[in-house]
C-alpha atoms as a PDB file:
ATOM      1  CA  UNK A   1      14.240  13.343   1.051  1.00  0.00           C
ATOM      2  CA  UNK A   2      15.701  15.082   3.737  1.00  0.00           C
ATOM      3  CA  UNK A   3      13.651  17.059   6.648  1.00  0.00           C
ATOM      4  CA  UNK A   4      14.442  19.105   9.144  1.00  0.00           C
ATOM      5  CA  UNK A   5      13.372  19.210  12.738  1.00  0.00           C
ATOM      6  CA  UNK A   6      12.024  22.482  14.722  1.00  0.00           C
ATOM      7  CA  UNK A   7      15.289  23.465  16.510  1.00  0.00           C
ATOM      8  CA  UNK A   8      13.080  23.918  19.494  1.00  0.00           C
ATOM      9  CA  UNK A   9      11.501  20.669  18.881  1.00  0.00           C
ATOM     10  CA  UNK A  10      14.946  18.901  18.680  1.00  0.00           C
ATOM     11  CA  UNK A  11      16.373  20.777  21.900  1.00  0.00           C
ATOM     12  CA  UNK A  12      14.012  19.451  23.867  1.00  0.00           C
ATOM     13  CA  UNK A  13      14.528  15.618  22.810  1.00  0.00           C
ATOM     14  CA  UNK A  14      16.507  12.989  24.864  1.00  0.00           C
ATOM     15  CA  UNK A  15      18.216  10.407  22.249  1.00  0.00           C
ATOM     16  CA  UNK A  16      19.782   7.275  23.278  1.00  0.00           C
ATOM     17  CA  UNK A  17      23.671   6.718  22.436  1.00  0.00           C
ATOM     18  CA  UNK A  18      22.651   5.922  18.443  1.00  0.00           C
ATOM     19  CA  UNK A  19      20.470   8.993  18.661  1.00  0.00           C
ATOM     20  CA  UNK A  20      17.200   7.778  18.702  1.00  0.00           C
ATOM     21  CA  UNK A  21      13.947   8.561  21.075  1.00  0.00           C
ATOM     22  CA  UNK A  22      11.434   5.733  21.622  1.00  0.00           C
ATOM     23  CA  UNK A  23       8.184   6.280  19.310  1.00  0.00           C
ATOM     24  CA  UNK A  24       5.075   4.541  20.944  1.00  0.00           C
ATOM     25  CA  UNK A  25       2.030   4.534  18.413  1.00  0.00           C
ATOM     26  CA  UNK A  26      -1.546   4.005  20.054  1.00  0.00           C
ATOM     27  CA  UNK A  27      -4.913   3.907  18.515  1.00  0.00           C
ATOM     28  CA  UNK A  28      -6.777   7.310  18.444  1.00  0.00           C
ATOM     29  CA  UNK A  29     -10.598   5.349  18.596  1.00  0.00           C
ATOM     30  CA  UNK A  30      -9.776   2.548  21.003  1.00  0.00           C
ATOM     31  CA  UNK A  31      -6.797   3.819  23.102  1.00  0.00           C
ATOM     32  CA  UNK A  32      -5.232   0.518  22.193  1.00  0.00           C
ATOM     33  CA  UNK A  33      -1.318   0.713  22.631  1.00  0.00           C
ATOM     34  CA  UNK A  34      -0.156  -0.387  19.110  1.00  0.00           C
ATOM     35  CA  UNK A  35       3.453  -0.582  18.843  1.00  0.00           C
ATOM     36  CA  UNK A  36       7.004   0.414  19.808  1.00  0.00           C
ATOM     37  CA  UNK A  37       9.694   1.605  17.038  1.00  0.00           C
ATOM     38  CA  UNK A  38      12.337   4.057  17.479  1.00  0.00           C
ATOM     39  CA  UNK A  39      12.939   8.059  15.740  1.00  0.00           C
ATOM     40  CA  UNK A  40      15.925  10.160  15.091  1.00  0.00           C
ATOM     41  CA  UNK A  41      15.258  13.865  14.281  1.00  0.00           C
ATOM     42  CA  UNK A  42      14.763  13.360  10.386  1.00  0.00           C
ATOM     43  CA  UNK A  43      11.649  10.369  11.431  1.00  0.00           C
ATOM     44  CA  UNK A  44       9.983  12.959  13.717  1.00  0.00           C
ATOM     45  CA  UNK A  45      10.509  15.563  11.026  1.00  0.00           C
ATOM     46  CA  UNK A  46       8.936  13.205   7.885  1.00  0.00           C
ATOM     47  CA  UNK A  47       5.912  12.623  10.655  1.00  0.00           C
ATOM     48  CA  UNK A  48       5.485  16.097  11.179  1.00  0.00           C
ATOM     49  CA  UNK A  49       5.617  16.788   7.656  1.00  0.00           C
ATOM     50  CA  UNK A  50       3.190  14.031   6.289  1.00  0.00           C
ATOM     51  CA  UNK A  51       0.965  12.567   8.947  1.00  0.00           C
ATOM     52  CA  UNK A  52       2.501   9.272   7.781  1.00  0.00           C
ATOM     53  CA  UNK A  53       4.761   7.726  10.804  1.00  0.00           C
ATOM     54  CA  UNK A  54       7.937   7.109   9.613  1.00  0.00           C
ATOM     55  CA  UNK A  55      10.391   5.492  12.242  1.00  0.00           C
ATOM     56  CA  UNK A  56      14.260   4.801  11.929  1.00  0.00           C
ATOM     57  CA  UNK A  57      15.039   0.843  11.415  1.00  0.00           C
ATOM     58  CA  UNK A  58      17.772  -0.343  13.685  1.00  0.00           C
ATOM     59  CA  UNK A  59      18.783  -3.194  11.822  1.00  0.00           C
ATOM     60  CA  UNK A  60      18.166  -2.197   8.608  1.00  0.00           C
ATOM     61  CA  UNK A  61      19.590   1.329   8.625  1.00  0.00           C
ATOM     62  CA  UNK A  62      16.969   2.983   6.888  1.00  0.00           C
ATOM     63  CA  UNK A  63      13.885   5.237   7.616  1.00  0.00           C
ATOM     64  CA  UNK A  64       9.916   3.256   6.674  1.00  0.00           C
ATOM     65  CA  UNK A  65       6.475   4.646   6.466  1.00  0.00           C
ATOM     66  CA  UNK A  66       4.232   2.407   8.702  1.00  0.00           C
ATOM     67  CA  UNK A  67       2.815   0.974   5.705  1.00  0.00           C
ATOM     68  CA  UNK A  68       4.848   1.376   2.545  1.00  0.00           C
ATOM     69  CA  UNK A  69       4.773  -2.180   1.439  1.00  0.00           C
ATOM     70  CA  UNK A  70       2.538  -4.018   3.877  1.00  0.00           C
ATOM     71  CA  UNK A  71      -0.724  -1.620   3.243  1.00  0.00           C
ATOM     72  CA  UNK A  72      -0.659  -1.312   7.222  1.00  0.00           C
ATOM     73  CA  UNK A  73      -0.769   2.391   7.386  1.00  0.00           C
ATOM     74  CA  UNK A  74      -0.765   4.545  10.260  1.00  0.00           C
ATOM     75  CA  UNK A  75      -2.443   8.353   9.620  1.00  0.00           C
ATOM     76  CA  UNK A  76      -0.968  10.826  12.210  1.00  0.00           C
ATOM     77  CA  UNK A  77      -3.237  12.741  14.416  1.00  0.00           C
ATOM     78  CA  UNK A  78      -1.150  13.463  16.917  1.00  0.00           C
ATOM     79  CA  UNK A  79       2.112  13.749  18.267  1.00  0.00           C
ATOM     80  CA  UNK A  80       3.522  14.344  21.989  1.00  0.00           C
ATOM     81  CA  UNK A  81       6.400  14.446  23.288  1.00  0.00           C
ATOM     82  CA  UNK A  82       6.679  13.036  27.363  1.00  0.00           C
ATOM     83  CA  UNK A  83       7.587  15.578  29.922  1.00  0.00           C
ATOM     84  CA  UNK A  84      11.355  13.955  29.814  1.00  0.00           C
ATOM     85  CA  UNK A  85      11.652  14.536  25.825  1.00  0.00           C
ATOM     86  CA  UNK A  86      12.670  10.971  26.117  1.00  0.00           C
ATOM     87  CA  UNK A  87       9.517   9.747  24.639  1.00  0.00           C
ATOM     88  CA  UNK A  88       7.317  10.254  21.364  1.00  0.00           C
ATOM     89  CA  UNK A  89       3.542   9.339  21.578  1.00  0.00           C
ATOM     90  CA  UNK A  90       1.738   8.814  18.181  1.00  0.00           C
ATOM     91  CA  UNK A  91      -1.384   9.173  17.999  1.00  0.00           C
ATOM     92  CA  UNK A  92      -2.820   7.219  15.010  1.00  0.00           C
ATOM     93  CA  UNK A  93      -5.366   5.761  12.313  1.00  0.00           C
ATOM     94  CA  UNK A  94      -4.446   2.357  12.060  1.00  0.00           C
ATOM     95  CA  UNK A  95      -5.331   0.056   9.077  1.00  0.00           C
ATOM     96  CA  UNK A  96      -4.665  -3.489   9.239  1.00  0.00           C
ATOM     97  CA  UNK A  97      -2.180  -5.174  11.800  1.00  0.00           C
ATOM     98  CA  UNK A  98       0.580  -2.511  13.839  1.00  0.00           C
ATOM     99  CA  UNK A  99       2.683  -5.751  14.339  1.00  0.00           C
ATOM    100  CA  UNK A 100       5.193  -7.355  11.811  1.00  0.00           C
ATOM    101  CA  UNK A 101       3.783 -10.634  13.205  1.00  0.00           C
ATOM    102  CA  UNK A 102       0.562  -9.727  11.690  1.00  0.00           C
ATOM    103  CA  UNK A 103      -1.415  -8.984  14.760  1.00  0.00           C
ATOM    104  CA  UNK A 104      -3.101  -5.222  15.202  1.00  0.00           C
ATOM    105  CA  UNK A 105      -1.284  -4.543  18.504  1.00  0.00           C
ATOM    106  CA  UNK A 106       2.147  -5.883  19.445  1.00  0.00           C
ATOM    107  CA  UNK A 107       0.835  -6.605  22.947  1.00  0.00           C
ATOM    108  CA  UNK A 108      -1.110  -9.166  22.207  1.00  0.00           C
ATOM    109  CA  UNK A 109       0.728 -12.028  24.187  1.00  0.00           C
ATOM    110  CA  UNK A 110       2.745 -12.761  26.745  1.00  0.00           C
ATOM    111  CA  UNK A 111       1.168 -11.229  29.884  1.00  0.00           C
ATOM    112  CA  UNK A 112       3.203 -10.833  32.603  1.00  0.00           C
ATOM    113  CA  UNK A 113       0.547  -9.719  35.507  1.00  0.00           C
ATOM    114  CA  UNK A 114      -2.712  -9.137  35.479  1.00  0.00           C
ATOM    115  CA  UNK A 115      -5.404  -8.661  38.129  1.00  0.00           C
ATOM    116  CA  UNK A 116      -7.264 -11.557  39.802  1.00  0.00           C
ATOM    117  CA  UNK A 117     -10.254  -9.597  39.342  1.00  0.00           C
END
């Protein structure tokens, strides 16, 4: 299936050298910041079209719906684009774990800083 995107849409986004725009998902009822994956123009188009996120794999070389064969879906609400258009923001649904380690958030080690407070 191949989609589209808005000429406007895809004049005003920033790829990286393989063509692809960093897509950051975060929960719509908790505001918790979910996980990182990458688009091309086609991925933003499929999420546009079906509320399902659909990111480009890197190492596989292949599009996937959040979801397809884990059950882990993500349900679009929303979708922004940063005031650089080198940035998606998904707004989401999320059922079940965001991470492939099979934790809901992929930020849910390894802290860096936090306040002493």
């Amino acid at each position: 299936m191949t989609m589209n995107l808005d000429p406007a849409v895809a004049a005003r986004l920033k790829r990286n050298e393989a063509g692809l725009v960093a897509a950051i998902a975060q929960e719509r009822g908790t505001g918790a910041v979910l996980m990182m994956a990458w688009m091309d123009d086609e991925a933003l188009a499929r999420t546009l079209a079906t509320r399902k996120a659909t990111y480009y794999s890197r190492s596989r070389q292949q599009y996937w719906v959040k979801g397809e064969t884990s059950g882990h879906t993500q349900y679009v609400h929303e979708v922004r684009l940063d005031c650089d258009g080198d940035a998606i923001l998904l707004i989401v649904d999320q059922q079940g774990a965001a991470c492939h380690t099979g934790t809901h958030t992929c930020w849910d080690g390894d802290l860096l800083l936090a306040d002493a407070s």
